[in-house]
Protein backbone atom coordinates (compact mmCIF):
# COMPACT_ATOMS: atom_id res chain seq x y z
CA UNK A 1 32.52 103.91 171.95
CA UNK A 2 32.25 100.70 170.20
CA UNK A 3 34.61 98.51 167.66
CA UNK A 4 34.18 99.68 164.03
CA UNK A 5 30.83 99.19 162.46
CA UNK A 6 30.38 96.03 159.89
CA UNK A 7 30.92 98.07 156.38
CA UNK A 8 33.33 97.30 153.70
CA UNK A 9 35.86 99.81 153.64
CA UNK A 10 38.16 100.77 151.37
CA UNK A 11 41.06 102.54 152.70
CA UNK A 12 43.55 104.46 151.62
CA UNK A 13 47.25 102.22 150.74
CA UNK A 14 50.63 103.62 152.71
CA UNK A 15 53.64 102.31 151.57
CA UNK A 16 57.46 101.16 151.75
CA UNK A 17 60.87 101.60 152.80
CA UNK A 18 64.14 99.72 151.74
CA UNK A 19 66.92 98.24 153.59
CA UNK A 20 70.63 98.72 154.49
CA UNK A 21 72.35 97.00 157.66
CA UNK A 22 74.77 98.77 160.04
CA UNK A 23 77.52 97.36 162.27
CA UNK A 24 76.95 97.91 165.96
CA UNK A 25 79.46 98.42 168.81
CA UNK A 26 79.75 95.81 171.50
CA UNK A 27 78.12 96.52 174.26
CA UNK A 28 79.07 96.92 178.47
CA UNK A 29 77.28 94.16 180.65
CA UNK A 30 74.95 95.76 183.19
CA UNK A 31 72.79 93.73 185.50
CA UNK A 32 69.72 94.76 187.67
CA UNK A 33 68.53 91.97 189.77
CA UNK A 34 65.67 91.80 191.64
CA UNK A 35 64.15 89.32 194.00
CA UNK A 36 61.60 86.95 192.98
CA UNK A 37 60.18 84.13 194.85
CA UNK A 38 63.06 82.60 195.92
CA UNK A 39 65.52 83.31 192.75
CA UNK A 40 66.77 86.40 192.21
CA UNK A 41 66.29 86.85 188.22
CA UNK A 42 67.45 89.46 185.71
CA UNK A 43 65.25 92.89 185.30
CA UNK A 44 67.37 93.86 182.74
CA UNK A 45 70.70 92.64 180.51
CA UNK A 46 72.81 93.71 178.62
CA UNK A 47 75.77 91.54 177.32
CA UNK A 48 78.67 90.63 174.47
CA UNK A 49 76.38 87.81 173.20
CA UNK A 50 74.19 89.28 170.14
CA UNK A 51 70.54 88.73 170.79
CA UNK A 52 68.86 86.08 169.00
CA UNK A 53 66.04 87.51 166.96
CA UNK A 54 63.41 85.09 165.92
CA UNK A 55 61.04 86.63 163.35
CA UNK A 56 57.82 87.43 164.57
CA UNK A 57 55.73 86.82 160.97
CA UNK A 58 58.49 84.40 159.65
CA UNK A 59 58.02 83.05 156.02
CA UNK A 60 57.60 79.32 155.39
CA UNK A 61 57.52 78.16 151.96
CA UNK A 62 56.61 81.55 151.24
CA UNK A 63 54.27 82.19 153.02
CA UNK A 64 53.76 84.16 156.28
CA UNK A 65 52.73 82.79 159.20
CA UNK A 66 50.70 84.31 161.50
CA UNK A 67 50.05 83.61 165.09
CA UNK A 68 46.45 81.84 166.32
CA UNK A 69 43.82 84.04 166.83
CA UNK A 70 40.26 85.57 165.43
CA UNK A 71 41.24 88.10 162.91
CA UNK A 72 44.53 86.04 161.70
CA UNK A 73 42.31 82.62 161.49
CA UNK A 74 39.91 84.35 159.63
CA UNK A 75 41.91 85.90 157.35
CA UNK A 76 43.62 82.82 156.45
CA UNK A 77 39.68 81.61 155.15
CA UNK A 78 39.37 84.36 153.33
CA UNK A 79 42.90 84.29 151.60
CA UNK A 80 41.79 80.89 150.95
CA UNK A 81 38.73 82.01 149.37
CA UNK A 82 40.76 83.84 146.67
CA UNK A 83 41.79 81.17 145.16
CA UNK A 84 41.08 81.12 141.29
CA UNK A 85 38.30 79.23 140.25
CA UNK A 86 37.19 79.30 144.41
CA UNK A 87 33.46 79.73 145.05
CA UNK A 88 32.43 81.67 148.11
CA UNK A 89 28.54 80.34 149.36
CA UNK A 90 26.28 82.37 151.10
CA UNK A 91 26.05 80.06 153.76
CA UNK A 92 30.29 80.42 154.14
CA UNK A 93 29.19 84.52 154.55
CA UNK A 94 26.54 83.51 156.77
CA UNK A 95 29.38 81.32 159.09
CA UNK A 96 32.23 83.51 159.05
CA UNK A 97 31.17 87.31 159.18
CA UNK A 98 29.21 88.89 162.34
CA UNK A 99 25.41 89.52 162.78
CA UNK A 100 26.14 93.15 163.15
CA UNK A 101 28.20 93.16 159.47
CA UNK A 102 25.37 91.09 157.55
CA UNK A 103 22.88 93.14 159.32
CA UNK A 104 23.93 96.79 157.04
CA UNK A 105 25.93 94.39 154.39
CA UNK A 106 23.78 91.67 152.54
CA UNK A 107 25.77 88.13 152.40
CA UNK A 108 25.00 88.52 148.71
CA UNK A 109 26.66 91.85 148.88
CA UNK A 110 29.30 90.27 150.78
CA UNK A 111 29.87 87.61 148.16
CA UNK A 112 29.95 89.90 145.54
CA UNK A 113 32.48 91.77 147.07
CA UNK A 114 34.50 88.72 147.36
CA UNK A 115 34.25 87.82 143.74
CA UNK A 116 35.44 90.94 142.76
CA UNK A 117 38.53 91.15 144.87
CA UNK A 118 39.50 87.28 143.84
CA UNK A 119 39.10 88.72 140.01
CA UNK A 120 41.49 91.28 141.04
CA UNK A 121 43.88 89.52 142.83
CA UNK A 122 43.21 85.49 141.98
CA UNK A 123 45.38 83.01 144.31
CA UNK A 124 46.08 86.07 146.19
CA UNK A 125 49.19 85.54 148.83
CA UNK A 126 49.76 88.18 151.24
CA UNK A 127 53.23 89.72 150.63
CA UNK A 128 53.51 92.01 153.86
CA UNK A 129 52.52 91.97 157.44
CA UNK A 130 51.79 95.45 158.52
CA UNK A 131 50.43 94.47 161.17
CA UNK A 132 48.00 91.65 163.20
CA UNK A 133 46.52 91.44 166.70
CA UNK A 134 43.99 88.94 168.02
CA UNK A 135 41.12 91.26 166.29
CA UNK A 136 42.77 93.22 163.61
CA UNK A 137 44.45 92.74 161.11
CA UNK A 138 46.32 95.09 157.79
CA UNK A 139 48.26 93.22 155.12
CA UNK A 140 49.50 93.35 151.39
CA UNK A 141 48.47 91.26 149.29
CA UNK A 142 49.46 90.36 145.49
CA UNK A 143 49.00 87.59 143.21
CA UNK A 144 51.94 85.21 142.22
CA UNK A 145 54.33 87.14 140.16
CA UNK A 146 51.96 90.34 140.01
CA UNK A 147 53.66 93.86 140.37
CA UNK A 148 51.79 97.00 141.72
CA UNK A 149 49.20 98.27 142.25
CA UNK A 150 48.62 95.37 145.16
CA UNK A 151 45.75 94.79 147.61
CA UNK A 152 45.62 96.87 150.86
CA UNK A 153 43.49 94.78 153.29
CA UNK A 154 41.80 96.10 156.07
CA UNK A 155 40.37 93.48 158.18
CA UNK A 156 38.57 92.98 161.56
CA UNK A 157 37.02 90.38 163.89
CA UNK A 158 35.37 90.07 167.29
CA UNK A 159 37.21 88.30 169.95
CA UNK A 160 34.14 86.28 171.40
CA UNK A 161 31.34 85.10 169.93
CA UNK A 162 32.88 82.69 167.32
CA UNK A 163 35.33 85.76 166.38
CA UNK A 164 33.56 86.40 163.76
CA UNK A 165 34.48 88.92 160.90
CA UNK A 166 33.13 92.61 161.56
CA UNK A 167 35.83 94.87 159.23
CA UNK A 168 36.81 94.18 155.33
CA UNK A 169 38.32 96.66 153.16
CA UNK A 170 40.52 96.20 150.11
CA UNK A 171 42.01 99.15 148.14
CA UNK A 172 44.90 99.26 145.64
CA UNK A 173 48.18 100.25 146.79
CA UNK A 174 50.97 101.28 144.55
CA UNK A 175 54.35 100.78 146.73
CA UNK A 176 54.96 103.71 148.35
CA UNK A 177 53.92 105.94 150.70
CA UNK A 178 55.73 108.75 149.75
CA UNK A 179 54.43 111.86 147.64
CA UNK A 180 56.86 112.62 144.76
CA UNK A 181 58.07 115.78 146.02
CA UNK A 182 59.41 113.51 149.10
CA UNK A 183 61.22 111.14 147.24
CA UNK A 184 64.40 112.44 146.72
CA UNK A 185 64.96 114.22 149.64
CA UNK A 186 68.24 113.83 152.05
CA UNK A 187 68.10 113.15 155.27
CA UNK A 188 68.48 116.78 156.34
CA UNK A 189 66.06 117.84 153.91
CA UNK A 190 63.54 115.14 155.36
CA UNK A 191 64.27 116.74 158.88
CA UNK A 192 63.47 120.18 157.96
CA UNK A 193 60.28 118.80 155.57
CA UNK A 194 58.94 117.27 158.69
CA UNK A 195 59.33 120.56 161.10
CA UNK A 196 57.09 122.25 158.79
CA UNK A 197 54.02 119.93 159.05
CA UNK A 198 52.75 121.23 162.74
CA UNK A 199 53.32 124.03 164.82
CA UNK A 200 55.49 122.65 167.09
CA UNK A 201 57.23 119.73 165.92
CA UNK A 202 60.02 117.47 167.67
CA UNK A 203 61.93 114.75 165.85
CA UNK A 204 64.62 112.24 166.54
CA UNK A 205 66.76 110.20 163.84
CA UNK A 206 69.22 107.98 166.20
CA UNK A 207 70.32 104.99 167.76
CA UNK A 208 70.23 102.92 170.75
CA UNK A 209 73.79 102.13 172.15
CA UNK A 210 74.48 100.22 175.51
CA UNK A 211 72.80 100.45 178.35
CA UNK A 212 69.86 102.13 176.34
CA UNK A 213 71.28 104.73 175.55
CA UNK A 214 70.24 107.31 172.52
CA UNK A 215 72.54 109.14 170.25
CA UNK A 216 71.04 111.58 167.49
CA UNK A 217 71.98 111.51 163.82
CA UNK A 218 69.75 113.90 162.79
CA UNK A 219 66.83 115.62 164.16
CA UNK A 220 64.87 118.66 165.42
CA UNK A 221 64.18 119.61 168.96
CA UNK A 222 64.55 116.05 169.56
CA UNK A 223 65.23 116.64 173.63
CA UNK A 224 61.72 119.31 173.65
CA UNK A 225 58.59 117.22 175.56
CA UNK A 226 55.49 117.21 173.19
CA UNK A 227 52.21 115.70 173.37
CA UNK A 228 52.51 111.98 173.02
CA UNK A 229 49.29 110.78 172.37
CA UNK A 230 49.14 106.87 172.59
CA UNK A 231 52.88 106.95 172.53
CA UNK A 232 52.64 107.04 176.50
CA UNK A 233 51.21 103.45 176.22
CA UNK A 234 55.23 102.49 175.96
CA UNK A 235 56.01 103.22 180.12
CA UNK A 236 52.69 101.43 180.75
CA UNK A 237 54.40 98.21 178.22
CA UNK A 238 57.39 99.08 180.67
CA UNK A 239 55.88 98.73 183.79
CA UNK A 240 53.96 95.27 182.34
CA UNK A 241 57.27 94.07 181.11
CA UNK A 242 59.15 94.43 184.59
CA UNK A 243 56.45 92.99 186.65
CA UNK A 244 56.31 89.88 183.89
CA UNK A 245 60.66 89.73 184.25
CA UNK A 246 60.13 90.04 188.46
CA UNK A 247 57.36 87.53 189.24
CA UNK A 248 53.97 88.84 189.86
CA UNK A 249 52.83 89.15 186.43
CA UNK A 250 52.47 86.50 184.08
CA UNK A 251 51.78 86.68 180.32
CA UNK A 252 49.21 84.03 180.22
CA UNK A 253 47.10 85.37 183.20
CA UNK A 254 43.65 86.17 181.94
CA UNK A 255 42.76 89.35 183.14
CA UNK A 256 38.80 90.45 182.69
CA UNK A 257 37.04 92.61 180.74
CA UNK A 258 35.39 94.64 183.62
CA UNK A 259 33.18 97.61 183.12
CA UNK A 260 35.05 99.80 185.83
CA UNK A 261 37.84 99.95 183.59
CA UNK A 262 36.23 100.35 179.65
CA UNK A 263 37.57 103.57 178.17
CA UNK A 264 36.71 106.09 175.17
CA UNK A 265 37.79 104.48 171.60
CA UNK A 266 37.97 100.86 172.87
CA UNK A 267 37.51 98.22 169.80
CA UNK A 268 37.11 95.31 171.95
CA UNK A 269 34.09 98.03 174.25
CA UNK A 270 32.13 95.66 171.85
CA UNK A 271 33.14 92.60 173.79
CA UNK A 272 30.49 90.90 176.35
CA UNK A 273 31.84 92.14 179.59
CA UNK A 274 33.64 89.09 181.70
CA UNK A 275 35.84 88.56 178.72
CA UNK A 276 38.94 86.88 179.42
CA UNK A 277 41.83 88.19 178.19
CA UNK A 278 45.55 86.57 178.72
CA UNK A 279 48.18 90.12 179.62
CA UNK A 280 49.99 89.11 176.44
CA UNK A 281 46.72 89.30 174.50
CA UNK A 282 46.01 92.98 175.89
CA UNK A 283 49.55 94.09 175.85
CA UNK A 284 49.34 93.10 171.91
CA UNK A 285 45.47 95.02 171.81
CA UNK A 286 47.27 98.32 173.66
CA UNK A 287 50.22 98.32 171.17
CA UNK A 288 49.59 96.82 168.13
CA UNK A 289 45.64 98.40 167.55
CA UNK A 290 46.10 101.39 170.85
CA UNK A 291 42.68 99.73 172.55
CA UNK A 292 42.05 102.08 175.04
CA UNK A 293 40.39 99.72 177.33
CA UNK A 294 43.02 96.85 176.92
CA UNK A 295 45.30 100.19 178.22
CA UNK A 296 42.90 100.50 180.79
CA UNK A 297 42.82 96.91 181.85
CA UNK A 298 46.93 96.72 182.28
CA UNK A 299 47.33 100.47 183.99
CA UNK A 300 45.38 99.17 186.35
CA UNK A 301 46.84 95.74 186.93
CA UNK A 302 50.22 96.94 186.95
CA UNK A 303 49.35 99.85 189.32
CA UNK A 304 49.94 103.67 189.47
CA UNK A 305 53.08 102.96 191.68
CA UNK A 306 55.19 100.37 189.42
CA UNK A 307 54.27 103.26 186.82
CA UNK A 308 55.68 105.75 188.44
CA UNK A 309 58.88 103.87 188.82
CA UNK A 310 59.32 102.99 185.06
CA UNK A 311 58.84 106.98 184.51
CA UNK A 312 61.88 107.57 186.94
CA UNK A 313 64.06 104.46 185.90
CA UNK A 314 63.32 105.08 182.08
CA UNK A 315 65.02 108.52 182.52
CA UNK A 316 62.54 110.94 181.66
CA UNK A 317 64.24 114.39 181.28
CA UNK A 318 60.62 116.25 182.89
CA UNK A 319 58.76 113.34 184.51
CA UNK A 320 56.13 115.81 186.16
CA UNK A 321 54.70 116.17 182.76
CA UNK A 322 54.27 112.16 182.61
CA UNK A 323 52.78 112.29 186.30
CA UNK A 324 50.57 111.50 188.31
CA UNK A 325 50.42 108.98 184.93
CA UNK A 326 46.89 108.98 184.29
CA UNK A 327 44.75 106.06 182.32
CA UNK A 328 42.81 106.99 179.09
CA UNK A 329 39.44 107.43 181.33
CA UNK A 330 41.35 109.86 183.62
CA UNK A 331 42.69 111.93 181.00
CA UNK A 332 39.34 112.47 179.02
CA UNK A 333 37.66 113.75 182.40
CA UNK A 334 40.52 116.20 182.59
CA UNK A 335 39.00 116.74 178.67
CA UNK A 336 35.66 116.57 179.18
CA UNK A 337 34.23 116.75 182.94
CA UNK A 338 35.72 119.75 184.63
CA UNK A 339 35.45 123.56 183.84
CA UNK A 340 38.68 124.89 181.87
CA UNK A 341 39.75 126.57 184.49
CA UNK A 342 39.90 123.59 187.12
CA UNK A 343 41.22 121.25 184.19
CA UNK A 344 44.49 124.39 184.16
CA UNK A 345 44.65 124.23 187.75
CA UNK A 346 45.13 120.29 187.43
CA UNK A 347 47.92 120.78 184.50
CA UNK A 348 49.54 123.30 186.19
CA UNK A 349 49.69 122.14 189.53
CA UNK A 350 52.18 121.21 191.50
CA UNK A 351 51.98 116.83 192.02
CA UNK A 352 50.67 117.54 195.46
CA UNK A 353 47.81 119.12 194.05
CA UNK A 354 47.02 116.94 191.38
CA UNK A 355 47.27 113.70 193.48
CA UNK A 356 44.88 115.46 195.35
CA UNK A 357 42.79 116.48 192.68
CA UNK A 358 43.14 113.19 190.67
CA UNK A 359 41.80 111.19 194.29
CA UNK A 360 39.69 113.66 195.10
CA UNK A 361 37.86 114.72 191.83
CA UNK A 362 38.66 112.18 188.62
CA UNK A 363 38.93 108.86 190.54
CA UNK A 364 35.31 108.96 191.69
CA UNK A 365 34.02 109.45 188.10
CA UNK A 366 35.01 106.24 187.20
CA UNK A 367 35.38 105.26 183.64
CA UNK A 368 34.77 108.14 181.38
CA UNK A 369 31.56 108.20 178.76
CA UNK A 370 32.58 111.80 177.52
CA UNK A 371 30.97 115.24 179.25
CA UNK A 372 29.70 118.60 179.13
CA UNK A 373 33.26 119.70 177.54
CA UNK A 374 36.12 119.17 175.35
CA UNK A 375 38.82 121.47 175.37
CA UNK A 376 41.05 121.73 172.36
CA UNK A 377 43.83 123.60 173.61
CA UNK A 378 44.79 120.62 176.55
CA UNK A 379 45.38 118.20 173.96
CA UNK A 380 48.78 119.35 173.58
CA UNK A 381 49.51 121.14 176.32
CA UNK A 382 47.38 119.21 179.34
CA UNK A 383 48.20 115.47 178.51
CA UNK A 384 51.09 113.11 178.58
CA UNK A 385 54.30 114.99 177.16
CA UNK A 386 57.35 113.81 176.85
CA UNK A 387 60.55 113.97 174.11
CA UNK A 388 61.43 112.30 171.37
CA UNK A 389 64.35 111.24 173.81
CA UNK A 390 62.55 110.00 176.33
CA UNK A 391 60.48 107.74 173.63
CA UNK A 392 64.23 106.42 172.20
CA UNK A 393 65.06 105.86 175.99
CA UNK A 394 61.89 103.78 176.29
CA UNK A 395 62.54 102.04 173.17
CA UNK A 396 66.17 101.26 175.16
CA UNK A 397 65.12 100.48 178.42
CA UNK A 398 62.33 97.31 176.86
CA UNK A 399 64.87 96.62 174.70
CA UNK A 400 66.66 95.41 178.08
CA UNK A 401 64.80 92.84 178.66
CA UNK A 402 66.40 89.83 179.40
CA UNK A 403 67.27 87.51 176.13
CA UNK A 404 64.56 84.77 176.14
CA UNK A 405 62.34 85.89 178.83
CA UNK A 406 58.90 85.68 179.05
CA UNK A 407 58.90 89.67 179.80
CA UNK A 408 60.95 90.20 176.62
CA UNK A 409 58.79 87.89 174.21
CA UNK A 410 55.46 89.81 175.75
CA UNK A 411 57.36 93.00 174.92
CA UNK A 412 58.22 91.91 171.16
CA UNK A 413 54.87 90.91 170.26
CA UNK A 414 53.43 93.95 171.50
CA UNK A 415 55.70 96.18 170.06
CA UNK A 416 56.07 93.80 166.74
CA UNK A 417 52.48 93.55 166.05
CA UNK A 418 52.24 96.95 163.90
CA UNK A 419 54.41 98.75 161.85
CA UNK A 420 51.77 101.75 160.51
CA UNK A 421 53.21 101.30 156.54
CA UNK A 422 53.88 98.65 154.07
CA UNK A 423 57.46 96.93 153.47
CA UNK A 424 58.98 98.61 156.91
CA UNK A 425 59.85 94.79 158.28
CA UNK A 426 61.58 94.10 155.08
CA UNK A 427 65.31 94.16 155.84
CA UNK A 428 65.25 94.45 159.53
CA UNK A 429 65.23 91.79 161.91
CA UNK A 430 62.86 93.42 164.14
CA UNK A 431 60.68 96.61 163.81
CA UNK A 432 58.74 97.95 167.29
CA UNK A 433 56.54 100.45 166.78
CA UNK A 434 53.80 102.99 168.57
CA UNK A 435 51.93 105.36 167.10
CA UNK A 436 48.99 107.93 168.19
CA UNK A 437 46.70 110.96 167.62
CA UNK A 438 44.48 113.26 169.21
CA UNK A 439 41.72 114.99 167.18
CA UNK A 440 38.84 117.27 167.31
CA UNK A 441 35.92 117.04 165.03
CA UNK A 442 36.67 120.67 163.75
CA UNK A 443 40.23 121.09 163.94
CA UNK A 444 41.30 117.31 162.81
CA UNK A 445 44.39 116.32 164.38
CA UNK A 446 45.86 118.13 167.17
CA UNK A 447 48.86 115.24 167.59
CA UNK A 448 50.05 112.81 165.38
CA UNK A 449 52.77 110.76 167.03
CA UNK A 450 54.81 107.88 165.21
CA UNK A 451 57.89 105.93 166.70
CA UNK A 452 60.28 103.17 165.47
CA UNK A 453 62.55 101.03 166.68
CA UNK A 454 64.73 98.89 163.97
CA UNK A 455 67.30 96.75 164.64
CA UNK A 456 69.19 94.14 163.03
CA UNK A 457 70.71 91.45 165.13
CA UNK A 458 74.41 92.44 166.75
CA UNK A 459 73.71 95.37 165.64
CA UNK A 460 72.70 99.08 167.90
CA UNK A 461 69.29 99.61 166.86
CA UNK A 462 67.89 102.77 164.97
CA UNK A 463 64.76 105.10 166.01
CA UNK A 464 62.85 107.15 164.21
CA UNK A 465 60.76 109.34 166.29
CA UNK A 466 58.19 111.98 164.82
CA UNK A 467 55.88 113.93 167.11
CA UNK A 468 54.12 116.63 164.88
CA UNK A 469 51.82 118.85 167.52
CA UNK A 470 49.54 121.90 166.85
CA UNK A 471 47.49 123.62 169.54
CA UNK A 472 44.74 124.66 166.31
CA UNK A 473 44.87 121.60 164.21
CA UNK A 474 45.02 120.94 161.05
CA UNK A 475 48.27 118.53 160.63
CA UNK A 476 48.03 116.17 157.26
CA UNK A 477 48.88 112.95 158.32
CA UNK A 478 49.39 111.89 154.79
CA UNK A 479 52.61 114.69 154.36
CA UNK A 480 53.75 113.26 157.87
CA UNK A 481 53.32 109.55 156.75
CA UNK A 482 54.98 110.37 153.19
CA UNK A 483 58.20 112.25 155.04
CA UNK A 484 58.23 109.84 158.23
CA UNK A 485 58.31 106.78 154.93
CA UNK A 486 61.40 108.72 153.62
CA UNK A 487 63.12 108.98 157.03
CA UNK A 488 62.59 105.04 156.84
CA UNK A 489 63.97 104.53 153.63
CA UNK A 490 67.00 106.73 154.51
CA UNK A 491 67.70 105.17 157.54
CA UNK A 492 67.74 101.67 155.26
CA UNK A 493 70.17 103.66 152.59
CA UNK A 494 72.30 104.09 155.31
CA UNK A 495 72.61 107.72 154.58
């Protein structure tokens, strides 16, 4: 598959949660060292010190800063652009947006387009990161002193190639996600609003206490394993973050775009191949966007083995559901390339068998370009499962990190980079989120996975972790976006 195709897009707004803070116990030190050149350092702390939590957006002269790269340098030009009384020229279009965009969208178009959102929003600022990576980016945006509706921008670059602009969308968004029926509901109400949105649902309302450990508040079958969907791309994050904190890995190693490793749903598939990438850039791709090949590229640089250990050391309740712990290629052959009866055999197999079968029979396909199959009924019961547990465990066990490493800061820019709705950073010091889905074209989504981490300096962190599965399809991911926004706001209420 290839990155998005140059259209303007409108898309639809999703919206806001408010803020309370929470004290948090002090924690027991714990130390895991490991040997590293000729230093033993930390694998992972915990201490009495409160972590320092530097903003990852943070606001100067209000305004947000973003970090360097294609989509956030370009959208500073065109938040520029909006400037009242600013005139955009073709031959600006013609400099900043890709051959493949003005080739289906006219620069005149593409001017036009301009003009109208500057008329809507003139001297535009944006007023919330939801999130940026080096090739996407989603903000809010508002005029100076303007209430709702705000702008909802959708934006997109390519990495090479003069990064270039190849996704613009602008919608209005009113300030909340939630449908009215949501909005009043308690947390327990919110619990039991959510279990009715999928067949088999599993949600987790808790916190993170020392050590990494999870406590519920609230929930429902928060300890059953479910589908994950890109939510498994946290225990490949893992395994990236401990080889960072031990030695062989380092975040600004450029790692290759190579064709052995591109994967279904890629954005950055439209890349030239030989792309460099540094890890931190792809850990921020897998994360903050889910790039399947930027998953690709790290599963295989950290190596099957060092995943298999983060499974174990994470604490996952069922780990044979997590294992062997296929890539994204790997798991769409077990999709797509085998008869439904072998793909069973593999799922249900003991790991003997499917080490065998995975060396034996996937491996050689090599990356995966779909097949004569797709069936349904594996995409909740023959992928990656795991609890909402395990995920708050995960969420613990990165949270670990040590304070000020290298691992930890790869970790929180990753995690950081997207938040899936407006105003969720507002009132936390630091939001971590991953999301996913699996879909068929007749039965729309299958899984619909969301998970957050917020935390507040010297203060145990809170997760909110939805999994929504259905073996037939058919979940709305606008009711599990409006109740998942509640859950957010409650958790900020403090009730």
């Amino acid at each position: 598959m290839t990155a998005d195709p140059p259209a303007i897009r409108a898309v639809t707004g999703i919206g806001p949660v408010r803020s309370a803070r929470m004290n948090r116990g002090i924690g027991v030190l714990f130390g895991l060292l490991v040997a590293a050149s000729a230093q033993a350092r930390p694998l992972f702390v915990d201490g009495f010190e409160p972590p320092s939590i530097a903003p990852l957006f943070p606001v100067v002269d209000g305004e947000f800063q973003l970090p360097p790269g294609p989509a956030a340098d370009q959208l500073r030009w065109l938040i520029g652009e909006l400037a009242a009384g600013q005139t955009t020229t073709i031959a600006e279009i013609d400099a900043h947006f890709d051959p493949a965009w003005l080739a289906q969208t006219s620069a005149e178009a593409t001017r036009t387009f301009i003009d109208s959102v500057r008329s809507s929003y003139p001297d535009a600022r944006i007023t919330d990161v939801i999130g940026v990576t080096p090739v996407r980016a989603t903000v809010v945006i508002d005029s100076p002193g303007s209430g709702p509706p705000s702008g909802f921008v959708s934006f997109g670059t390519r990495y090479a190639d003069g990064g270039r602009i190849t996704l613009l969308g602008v919608s209005g968004y009113g300030g909340s996600v939630q449908y009215p029926v949501d909005r009043t509901l308690t947390m327990s109400q919110a619990v039991a609003r959510f279990a009715t949105l999928s067949s088999n649902p599993a949600l987790l309302v808790g916190r993170i206490g020392a050590g990494g450990a999870c406590t519920a508040i609230d929930g429902h079958q928060a300890d059953a394993p479910r589908a994950t969907a890109s939510v498994f791309k946290l225990w490949v994050l893992g395994a990236l973050g401990r080889g960072i904190a031990a030695g062989p890995i380092a975040s600004a190693e450029a790692l290759p775009m190579v064709a052995s490793e591109i994967a279904p749903g890629g954005i950055i598939n439209a890349e030239p191949v030989g792309t460099p990438f540094t890890i931190a850039e792809l850990a921020t791709l897998m994360i903050g966007i889910s790039d399947n090949t930027a998953t690709d590229l790290l599963h295989e640089r950290v190596g099957r083995a060092a995943l298999t250990q983060v499974v174990d050391a994470y604490g996952v309740a069922e780990p044979d559901l997590l294992l062997p712990f296929l890539n994204i290629s790997e798991q769409f052959h077990v999709f797509r390339s085998f008869p439904l009866a072998e793909a069973l055999g593999y799922v249900q197999g003991s790991q003997a068998y499917k080490q065998q079968f995975l060396t034996e029979r996937i491996e050689p396909l090599g990356p995966n370009n779909g097949g004569p199959y797709f069936h349904t009924d594996l995409l909740t019961g023959g992928t990656w499962r795991a609890s909402p547990l395990d995920v708050c465990r995960a969420f613990g066990q990165l949270r670990r990190l040590p304070q000020g490493s290298e691992a930890l800061a790869t970790v929180d820019a990753a995690l950081g980079a997207q938040v899936a709705q407006p105003d969720v950073r507002r009132g936390w010091d630091r939001v971590w989120y991953k999301g996913g889905s699996l879909s068929s074209g007749a039965g729309g989504y299958h899984v619909l996975t969301h998970a957050w981490m917020l935390e507040n300096a010297g203060e145990d962190p809170y997760v909110v972790v939805a999994m929504a599965n259905s073996q037939a399809g058919g979940i709305d991911p606008f009711a599990v976006q409006s109740v998942t926004g509640r859950l957010l706001e409650l958790v900020r209420l403090g009730r």
